[in-house]
N, C-alpha and C. Protein backbone atom coordinates (compact mmCIF):
# COMPACT_ATOMS: atom_id res chain seq x y z
N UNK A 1 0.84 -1.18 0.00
CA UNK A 1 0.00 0.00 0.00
C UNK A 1 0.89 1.25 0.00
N UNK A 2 0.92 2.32 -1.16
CA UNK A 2 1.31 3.41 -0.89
C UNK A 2 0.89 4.22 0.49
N UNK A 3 1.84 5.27 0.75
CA UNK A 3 2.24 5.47 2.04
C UNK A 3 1.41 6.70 1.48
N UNK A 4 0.66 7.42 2.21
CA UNK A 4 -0.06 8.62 2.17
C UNK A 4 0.06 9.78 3.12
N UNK A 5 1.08 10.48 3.41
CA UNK A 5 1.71 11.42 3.97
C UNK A 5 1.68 12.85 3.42
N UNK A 6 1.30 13.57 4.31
CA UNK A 6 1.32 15.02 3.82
C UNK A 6 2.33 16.02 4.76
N UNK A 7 2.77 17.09 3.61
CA UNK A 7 3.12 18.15 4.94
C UNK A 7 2.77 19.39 4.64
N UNK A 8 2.87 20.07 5.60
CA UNK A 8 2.32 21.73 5.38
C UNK A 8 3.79 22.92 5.74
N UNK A 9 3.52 23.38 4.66
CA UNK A 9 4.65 24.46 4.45
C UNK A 9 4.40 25.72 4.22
N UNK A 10 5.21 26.59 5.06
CA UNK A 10 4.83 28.21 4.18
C UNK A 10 5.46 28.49 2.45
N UNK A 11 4.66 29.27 1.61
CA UNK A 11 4.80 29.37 0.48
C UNK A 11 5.78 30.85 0.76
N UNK A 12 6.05 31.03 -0.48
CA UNK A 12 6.55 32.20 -0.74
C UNK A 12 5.47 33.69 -0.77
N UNK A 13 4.18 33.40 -1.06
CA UNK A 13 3.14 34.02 -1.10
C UNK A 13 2.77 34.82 0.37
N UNK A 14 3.12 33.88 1.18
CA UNK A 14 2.65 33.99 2.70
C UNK A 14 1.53 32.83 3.10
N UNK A 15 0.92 32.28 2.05
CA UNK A 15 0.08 31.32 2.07
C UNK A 15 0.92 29.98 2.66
N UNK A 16 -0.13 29.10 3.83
CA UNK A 16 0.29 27.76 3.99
C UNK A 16 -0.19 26.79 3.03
N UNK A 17 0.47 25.70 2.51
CA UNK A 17 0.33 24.64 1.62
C UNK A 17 0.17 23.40 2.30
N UNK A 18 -0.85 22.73 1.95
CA UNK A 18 -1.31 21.27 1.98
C UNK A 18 -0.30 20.64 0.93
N UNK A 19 0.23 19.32 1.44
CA UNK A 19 1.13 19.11 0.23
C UNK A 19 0.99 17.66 0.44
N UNK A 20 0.50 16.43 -0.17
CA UNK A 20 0.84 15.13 -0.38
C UNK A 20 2.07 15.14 -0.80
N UNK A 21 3.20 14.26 -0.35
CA UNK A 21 4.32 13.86 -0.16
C UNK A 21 4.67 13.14 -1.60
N UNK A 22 5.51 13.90 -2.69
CA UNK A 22 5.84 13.19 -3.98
C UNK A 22 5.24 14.05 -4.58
N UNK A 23 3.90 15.00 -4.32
CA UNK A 23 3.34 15.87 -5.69
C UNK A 23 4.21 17.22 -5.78
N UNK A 24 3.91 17.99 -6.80
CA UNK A 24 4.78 18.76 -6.85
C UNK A 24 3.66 20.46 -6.81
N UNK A 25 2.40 20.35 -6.57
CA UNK A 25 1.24 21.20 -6.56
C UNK A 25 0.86 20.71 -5.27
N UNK A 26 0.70 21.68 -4.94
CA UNK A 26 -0.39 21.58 -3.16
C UNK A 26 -1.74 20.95 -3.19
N UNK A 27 -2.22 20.27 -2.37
CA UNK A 27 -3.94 19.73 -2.31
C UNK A 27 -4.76 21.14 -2.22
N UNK A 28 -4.17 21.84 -1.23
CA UNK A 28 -4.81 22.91 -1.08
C UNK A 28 -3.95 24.20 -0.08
N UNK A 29 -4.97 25.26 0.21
CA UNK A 29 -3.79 26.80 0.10
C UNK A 29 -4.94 27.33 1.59
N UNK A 30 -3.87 27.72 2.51
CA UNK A 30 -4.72 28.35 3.69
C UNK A 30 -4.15 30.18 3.55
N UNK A 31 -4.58 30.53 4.62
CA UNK A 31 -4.15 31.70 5.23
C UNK A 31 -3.32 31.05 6.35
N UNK A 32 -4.00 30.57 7.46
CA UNK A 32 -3.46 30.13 8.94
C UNK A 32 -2.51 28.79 8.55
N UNK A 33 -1.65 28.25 9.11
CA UNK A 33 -1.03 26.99 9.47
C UNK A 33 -2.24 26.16 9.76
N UNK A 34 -2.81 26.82 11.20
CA UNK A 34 -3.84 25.98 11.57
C UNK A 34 -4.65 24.94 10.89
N UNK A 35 -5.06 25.91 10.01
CA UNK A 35 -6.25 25.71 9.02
C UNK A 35 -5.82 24.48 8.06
N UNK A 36 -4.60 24.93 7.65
CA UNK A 36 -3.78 23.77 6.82
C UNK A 36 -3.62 22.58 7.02
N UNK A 37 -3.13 22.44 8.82
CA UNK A 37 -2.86 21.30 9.32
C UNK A 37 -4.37 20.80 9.65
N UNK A 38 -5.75 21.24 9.82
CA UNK A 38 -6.79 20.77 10.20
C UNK A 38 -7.37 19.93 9.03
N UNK A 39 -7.32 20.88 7.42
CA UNK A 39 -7.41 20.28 6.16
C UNK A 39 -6.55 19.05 5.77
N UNK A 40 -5.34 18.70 6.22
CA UNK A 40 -4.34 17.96 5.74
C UNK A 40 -4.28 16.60 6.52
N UNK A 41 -4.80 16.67 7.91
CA UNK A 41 -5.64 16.13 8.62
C UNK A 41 -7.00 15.00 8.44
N UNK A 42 -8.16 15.93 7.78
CA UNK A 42 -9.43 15.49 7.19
C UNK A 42 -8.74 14.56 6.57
N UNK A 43 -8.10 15.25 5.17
CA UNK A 43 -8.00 14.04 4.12
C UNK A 43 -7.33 12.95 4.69
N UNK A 44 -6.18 13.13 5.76
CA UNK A 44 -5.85 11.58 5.83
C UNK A 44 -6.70 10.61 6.55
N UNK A 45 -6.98 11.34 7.41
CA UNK A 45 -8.29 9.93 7.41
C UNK A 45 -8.97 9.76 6.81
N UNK A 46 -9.65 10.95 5.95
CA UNK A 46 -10.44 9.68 5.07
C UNK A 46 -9.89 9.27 4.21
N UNK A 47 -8.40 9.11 3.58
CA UNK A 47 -8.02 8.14 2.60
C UNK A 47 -7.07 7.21 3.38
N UNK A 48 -7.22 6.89 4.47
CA UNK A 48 -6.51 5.77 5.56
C UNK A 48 -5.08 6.02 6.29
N UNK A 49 -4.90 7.07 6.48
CA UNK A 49 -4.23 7.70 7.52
C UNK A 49 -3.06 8.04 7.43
N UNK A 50 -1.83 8.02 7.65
CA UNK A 50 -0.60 8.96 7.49
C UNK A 50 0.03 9.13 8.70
N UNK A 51 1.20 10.10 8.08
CA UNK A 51 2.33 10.65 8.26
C UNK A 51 2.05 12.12 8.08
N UNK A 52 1.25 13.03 9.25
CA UNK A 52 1.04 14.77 9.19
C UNK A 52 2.92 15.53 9.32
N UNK A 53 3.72 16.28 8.81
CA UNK A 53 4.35 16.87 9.17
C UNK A 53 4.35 18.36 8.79
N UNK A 54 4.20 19.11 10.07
CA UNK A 54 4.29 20.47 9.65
C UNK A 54 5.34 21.50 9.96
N UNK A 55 6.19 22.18 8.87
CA UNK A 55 7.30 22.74 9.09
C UNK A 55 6.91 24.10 9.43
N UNK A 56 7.52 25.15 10.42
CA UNK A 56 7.16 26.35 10.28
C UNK A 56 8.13 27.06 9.88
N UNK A 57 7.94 28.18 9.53
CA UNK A 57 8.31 29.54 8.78
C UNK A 57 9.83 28.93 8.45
N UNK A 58 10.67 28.83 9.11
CA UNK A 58 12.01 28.49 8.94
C UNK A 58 12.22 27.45 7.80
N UNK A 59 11.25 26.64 7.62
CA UNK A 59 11.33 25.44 6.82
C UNK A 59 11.95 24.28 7.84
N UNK A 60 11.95 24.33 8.77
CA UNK A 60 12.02 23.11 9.59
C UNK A 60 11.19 22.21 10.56
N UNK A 61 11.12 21.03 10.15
CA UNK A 61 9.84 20.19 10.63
C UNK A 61 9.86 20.44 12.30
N UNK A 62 8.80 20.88 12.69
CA UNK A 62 8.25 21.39 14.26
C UNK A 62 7.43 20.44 14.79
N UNK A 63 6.79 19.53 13.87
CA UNK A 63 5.85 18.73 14.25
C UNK A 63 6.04 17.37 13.19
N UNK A 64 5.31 16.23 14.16
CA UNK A 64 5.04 14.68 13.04
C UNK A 64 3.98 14.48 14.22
N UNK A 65 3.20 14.13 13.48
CA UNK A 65 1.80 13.17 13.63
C UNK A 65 1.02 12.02 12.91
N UNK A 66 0.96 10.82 13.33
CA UNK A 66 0.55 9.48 12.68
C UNK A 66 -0.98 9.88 13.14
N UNK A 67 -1.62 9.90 11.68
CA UNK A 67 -3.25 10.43 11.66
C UNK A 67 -3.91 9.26 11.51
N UNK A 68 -4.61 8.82 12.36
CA UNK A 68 -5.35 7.19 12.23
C UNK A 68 -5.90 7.66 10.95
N UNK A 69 -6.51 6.46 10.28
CA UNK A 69 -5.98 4.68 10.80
C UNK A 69 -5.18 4.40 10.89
N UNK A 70 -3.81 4.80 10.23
CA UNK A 70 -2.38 4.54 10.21
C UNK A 70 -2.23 3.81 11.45
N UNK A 71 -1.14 3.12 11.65
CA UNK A 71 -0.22 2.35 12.68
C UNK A 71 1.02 3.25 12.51
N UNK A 72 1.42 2.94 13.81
CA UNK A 72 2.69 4.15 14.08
C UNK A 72 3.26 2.43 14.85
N UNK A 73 4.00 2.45 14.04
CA UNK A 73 5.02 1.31 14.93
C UNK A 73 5.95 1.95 15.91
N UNK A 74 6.29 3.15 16.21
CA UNK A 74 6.72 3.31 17.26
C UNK A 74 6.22 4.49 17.80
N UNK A 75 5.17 4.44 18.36
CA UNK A 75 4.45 5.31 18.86
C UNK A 75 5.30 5.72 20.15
N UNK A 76 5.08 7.02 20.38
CA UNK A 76 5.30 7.96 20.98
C UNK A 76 4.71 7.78 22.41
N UNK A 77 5.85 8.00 23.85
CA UNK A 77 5.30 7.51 24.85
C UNK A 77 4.01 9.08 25.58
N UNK A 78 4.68 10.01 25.60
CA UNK A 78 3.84 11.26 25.97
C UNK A 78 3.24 11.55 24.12
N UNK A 79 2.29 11.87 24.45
CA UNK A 79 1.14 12.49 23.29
C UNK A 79 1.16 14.02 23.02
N UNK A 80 1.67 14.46 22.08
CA UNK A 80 1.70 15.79 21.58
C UNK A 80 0.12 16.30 21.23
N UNK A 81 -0.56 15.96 20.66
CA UNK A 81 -1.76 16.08 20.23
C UNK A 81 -2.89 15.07 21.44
């Protein structure tokens, strides 16, 4: 099964990007981070879950989240989310 992972990045625009992992066009375009990571979110569960990572402003990953259904084989002992 392909691996279905997204991450969210600031654009050059100022806009945050929804981004499936391998495309080279965004799913979709926020104002907020928030908003991005809430959208980027939806879709993985409903297309069977993932790998969320969201980088901020710097371009460096700040966050990873395994979005059920996914299995996280090494899940995390304290819970960020």
């Amino acid at each position: 099964m392909a691996r279905n992972d997204r991450t969210i990045s600031r654009r050059d625009d100022g806009q945050w990007a929804n981004k499936k992992d391998g495309n080279e066009r965004a799913s979709s375009l926020h104002a907020t981070q928030a908003a991005a990571a809430k959208e980027a979110a939806r879709m993985l569960h409903e297309t069977g879950g993932g790998e969320l990572k969201i980088k901020g402003e710097d371009g460096k990953i700040r966050s990873k989240d395994t979005i059920a259904p996914a299995h996280d084989p090494f899940p995390p002992r304290d819970k960020e989310h």
